[in-house]
Protein backbone atom coordinates (compact mmCIF):
# COMPACT_ATOMS: atom_id res chain seq x y z
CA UNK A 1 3.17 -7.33 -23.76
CA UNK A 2 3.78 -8.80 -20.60
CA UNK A 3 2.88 -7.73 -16.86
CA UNK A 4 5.39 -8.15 -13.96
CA UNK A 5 4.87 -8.35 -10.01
CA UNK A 6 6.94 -5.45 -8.25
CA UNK A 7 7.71 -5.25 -4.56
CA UNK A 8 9.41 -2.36 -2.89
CA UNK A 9 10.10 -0.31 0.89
CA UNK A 10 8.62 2.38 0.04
CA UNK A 11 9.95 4.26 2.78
CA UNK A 12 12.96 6.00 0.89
CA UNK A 13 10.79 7.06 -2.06
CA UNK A 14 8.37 9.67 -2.94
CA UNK A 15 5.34 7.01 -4.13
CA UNK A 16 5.08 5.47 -6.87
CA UNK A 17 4.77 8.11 -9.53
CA UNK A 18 7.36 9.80 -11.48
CA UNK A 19 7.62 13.18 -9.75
CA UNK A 20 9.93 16.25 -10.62
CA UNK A 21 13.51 16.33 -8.43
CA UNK A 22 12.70 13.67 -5.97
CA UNK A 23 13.13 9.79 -6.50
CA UNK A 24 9.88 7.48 -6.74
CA UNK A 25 9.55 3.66 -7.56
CA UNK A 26 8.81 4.66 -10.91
CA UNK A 27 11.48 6.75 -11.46
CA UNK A 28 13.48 3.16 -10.39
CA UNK A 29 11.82 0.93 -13.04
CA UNK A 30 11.94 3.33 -15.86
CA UNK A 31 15.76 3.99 -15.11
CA UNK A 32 16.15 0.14 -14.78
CA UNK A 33 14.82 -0.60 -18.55
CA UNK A 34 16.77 2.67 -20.23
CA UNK A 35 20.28 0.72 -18.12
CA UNK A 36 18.91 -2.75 -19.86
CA UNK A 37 17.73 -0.66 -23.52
CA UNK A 38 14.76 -1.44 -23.43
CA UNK A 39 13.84 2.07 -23.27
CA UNK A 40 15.78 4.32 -25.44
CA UNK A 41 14.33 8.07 -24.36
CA UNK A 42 13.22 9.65 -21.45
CA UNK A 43 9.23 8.43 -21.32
CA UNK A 44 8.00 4.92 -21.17
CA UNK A 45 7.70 2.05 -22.71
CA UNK A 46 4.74 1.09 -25.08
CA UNK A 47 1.86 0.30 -23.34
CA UNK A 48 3.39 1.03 -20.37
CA UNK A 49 0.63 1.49 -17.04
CA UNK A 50 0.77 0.22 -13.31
CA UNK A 51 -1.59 -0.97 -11.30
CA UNK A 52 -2.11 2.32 -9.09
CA UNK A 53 -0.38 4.89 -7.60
CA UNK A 54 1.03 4.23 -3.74
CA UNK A 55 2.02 7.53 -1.41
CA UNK A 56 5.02 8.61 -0.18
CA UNK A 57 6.29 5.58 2.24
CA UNK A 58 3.32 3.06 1.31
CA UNK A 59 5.30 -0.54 0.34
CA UNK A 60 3.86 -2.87 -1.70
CA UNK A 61 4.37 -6.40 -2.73
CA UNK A 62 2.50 -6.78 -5.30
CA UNK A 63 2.26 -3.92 -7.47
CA UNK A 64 1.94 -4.62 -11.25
CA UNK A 65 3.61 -2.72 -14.32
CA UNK A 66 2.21 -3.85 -17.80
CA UNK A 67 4.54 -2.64 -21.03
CA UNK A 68 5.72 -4.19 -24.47
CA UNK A 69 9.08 -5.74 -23.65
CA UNK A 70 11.60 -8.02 -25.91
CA UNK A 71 11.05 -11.90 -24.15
CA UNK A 72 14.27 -11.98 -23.07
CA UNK A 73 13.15 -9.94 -19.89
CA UNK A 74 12.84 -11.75 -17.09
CA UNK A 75 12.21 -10.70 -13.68
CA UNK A 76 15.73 -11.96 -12.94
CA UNK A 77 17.02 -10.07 -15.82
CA UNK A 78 15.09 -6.36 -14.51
CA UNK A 79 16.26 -7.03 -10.95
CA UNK A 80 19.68 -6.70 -12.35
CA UNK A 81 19.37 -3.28 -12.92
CA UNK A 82 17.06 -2.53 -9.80
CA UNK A 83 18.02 -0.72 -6.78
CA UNK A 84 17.88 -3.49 -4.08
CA UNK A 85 14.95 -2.27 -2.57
CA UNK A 86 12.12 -2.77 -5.52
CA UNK A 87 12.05 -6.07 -6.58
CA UNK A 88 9.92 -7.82 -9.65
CA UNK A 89 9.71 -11.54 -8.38
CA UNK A 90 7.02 -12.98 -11.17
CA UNK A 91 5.66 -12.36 -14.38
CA UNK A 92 2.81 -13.29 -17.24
CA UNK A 93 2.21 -12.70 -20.88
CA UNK A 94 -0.84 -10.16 -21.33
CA UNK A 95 -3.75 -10.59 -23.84
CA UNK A 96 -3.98 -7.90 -26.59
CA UNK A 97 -4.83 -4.48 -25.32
CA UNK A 98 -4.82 -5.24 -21.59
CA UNK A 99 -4.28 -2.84 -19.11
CA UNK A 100 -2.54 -3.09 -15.50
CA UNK A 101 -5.04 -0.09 -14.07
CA UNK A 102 -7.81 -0.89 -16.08
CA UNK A 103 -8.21 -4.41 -15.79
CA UNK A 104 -7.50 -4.54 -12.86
CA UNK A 105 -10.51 -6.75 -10.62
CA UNK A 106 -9.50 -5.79 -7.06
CA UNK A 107 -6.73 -4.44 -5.01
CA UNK A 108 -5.88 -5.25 -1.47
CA UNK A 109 -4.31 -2.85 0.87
CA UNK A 110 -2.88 -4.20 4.95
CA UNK A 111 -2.17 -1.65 7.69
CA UNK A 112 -0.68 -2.59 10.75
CA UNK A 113 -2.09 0.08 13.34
CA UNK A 114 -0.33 0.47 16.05
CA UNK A 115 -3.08 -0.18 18.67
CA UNK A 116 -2.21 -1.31 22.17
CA UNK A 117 -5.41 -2.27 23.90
CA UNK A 118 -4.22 -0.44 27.39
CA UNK A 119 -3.22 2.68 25.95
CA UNK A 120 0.78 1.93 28.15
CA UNK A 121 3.50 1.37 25.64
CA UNK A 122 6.99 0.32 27.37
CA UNK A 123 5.53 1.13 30.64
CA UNK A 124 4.22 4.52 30.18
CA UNK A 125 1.00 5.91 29.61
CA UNK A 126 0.75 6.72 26.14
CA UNK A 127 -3.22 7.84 25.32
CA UNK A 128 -5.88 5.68 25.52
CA UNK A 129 -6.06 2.17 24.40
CA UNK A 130 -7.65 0.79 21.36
CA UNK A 131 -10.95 -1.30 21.12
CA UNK A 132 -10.50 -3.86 18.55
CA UNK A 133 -14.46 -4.57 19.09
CA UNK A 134 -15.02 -1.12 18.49
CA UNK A 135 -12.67 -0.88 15.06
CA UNK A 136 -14.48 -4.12 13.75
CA UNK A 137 -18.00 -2.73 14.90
CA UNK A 138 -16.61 0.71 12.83
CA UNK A 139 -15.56 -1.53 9.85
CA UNK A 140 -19.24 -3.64 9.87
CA UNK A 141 -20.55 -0.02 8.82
CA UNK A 142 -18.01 0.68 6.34
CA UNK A 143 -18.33 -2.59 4.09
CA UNK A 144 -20.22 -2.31 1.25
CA UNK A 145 -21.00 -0.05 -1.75
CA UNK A 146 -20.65 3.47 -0.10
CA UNK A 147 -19.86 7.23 -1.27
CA UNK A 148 -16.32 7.58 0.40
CA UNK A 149 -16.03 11.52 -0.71
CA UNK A 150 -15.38 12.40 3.26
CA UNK A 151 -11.97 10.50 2.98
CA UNK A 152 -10.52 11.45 0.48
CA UNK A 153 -9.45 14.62 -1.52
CA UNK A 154 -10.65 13.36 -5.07
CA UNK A 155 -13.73 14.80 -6.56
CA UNK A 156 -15.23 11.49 -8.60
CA UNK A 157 -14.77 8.38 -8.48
CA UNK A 158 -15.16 8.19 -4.86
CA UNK A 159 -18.27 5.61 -4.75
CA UNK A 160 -16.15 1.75 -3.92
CA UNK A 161 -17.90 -1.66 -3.13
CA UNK A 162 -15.52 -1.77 0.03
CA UNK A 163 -14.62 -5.40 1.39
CA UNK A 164 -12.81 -5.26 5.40
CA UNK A 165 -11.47 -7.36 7.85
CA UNK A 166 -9.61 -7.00 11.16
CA UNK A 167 -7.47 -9.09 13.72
CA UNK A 168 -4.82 -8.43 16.41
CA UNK A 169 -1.14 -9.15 16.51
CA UNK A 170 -0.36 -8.72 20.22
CA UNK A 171 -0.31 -4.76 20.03
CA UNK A 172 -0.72 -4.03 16.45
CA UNK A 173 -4.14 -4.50 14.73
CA UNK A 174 -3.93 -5.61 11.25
CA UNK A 175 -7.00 -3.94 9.18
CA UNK A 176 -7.02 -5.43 5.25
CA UNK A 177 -9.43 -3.35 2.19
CA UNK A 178 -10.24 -4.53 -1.02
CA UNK A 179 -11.90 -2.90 -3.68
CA UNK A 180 -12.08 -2.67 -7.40
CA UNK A 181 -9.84 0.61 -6.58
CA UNK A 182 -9.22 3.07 -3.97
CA UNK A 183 -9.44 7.01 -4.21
CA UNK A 184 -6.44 9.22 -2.97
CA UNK A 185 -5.56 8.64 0.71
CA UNK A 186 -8.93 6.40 1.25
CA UNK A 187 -7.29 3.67 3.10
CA UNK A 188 -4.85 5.64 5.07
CA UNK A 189 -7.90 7.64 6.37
CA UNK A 190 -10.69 4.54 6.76
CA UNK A 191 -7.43 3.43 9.04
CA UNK A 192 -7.98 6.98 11.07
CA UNK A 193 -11.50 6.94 11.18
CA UNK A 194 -11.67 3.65 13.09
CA UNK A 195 -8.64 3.63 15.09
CA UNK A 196 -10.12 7.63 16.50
CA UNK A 197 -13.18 5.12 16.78
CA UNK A 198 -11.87 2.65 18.67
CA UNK A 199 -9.75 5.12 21.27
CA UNK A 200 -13.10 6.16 22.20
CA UNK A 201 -12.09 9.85 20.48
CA UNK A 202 -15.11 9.60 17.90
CA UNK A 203 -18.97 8.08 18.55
CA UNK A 204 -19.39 4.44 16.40
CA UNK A 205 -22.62 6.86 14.71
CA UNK A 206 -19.39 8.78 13.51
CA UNK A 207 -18.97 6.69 10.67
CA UNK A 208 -22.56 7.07 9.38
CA UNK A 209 -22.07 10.81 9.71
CA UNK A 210 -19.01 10.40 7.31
CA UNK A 211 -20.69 8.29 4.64
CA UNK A 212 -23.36 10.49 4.58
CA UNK A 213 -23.77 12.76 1.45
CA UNK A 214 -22.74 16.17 3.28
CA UNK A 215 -19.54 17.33 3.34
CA UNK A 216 -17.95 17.26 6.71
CA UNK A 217 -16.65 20.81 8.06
CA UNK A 218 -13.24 21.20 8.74
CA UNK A 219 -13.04 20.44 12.20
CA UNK A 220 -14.66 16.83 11.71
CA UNK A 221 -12.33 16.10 9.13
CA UNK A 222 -10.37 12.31 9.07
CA UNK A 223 -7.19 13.09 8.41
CA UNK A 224 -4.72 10.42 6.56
CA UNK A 225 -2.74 8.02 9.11
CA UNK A 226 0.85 7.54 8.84
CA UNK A 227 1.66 5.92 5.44
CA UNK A 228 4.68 3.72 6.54
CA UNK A 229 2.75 0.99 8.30
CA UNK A 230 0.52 0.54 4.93
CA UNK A 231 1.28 -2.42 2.05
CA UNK A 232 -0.60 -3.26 -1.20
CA UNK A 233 -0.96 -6.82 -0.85
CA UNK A 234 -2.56 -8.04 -4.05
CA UNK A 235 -4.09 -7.33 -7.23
CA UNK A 236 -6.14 -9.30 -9.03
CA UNK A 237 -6.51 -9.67 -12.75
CA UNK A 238 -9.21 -12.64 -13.50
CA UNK A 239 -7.32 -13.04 -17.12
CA UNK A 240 -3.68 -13.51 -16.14
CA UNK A 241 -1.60 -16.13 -14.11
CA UNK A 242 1.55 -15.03 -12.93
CA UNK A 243 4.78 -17.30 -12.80
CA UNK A 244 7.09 -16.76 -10.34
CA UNK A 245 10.74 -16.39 -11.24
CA UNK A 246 12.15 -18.70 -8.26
CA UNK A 247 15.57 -17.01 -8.50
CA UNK A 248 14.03 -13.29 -8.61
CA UNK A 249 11.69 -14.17 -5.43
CA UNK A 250 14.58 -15.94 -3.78
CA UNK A 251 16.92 -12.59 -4.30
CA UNK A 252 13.60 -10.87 -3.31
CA UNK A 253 13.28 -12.61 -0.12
CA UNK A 254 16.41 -12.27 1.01
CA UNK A 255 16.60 -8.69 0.37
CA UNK A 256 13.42 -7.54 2.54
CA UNK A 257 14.55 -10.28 5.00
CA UNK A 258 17.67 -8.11 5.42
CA UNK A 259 15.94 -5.44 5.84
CA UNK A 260 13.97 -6.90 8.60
CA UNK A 261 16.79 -7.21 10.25
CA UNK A 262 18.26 -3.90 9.90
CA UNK A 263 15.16 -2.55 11.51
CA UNK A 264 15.03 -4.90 14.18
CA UNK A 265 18.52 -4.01 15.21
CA UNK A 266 17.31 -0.20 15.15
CA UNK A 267 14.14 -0.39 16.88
CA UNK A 268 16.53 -2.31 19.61
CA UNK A 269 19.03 0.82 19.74
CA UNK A 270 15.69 3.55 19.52
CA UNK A 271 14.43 0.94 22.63
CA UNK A 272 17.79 1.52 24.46
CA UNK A 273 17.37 5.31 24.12
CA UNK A 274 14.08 4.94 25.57
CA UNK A 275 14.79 3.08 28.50
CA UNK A 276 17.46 5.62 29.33
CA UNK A 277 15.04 8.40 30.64
């Protein structure tokens, strides 16, 4: 069996998992081994599992699909029947019975939060600013092993030994989580919690009233924040060591590099619009 690294934009997909009528990343990979034959019918290869299960418009870089697969399947080889927007870049031979969710040691998630410290994007007012002091103060509370069942919709496994770190980028702040795993929507809504946090629109003794064993009511609910600015970075497996296909990861580079570009060029035409007013 052997794992491979998988990056994708995940903003023109429906997440990761296969889902009726609409396209996901899985939907990509699976269709890319029935093109190549490894995959003969219409359900998945054997042992097949991922790592976890990004939302609609959450990117990753390094998310990691585990199945049996003939050797001659390089990451070169899948990206030849990938659409140009998911990507495998590396790969490793797995030990006997492993498991890309199970075995998984840690998973690292980055959101880039838009977060202006004077509240005035392109000139005009546009809410308060953000306290990076106050979002790191917020994430000092929420390290550690915690009951996270106020941010998220799951019903179990919601307690996570919750690692966090934050730093600005002019007017972005960049927030990274790692766990052993995540529960639905967890990091899109720890991203809420402190950002409401550090506009001033929630107390710091908010977060203690979320980790606390009571169910918030309704109208204290953290809602999820947008999923587009959100990338799983890493996951760790203690037992494998990836090699990177240098041809895959250049095609891979050049790809999202493109794509950089491209939405460069549009943020500048969205900018012009703006001005216009």
């Amino acid at each position: 069996m052997r794992a491979f690294r998988v990056a994708y934009d995940g903003t023109s997909y429906h997440g990761f998992q296969r889902q009726p009528d609409v396209p996901t990343v899985e939907d990509a990979l699976l269709g890319a081994l029935r093109d190549l034959g490894v995959l003969t019918d219409g359900g998945t290869p054997t042992g097949y599992a991922a790592a976890g299960r990004t939302d609609a418009g959450v990117s990753a870089l390094a998310q990691t699909v585990a199945f049996e697969t003939p050797d001659w399947l390089t990451p070169a080889a899948f990206n030849g029947e990938l659409p140009a927007d998911v990507r495998a870049w590396a790969s490793t031979d797995t030990p006997a019975g492993f498991h890309a969710t199970h075995d998984a040691a840690s998973r690292t998630y980055r959101y880039h939060l838009h977060a202006p410290e004077t509240g005035v994007v392109g000139g005009e007012p546009d809410g308060p600013g953000v306290d990076g002091e106050r979002v790191r103060a917020a994430l000092d509370r929420l390290r550690g092993e915690h009951d996270f069942h106020n941010l998220t919709p799951d019903q179990t496994g919601t307690v996570r030994d919750l690692s966090a770190s934050v730093a600005r980028d002019g007017d972005f702040l960049v927030c990274e989580f790692t766990a052993d795993g995540f529960a639905r929507q967890m990091v899109r809504r720890l991203v809420t919690l402190v950002a409401e946090v550090g506009r001033g629109e929630r107390e710091p003794g908010a977060v203690e009233r979320v980790l606390a064993p009571e169910q918030l009511p309704g109208p204290e609910g953290v809602g999820p924040a947008p999923p587009e600015p959100l990338l799983l970075v890493d996951v760790t497996y203690p037992a494998l060591s990836f090699t990177v296909d240098a041809d895959a990861a250049a095609s891979a580079r050049a790809v999202f590099e493109k794509r950089r570009v491209e939405h460069r060029t549009r943020a500048r035409v969205t900018g012009d619009v703006a001005d216009g007013f």
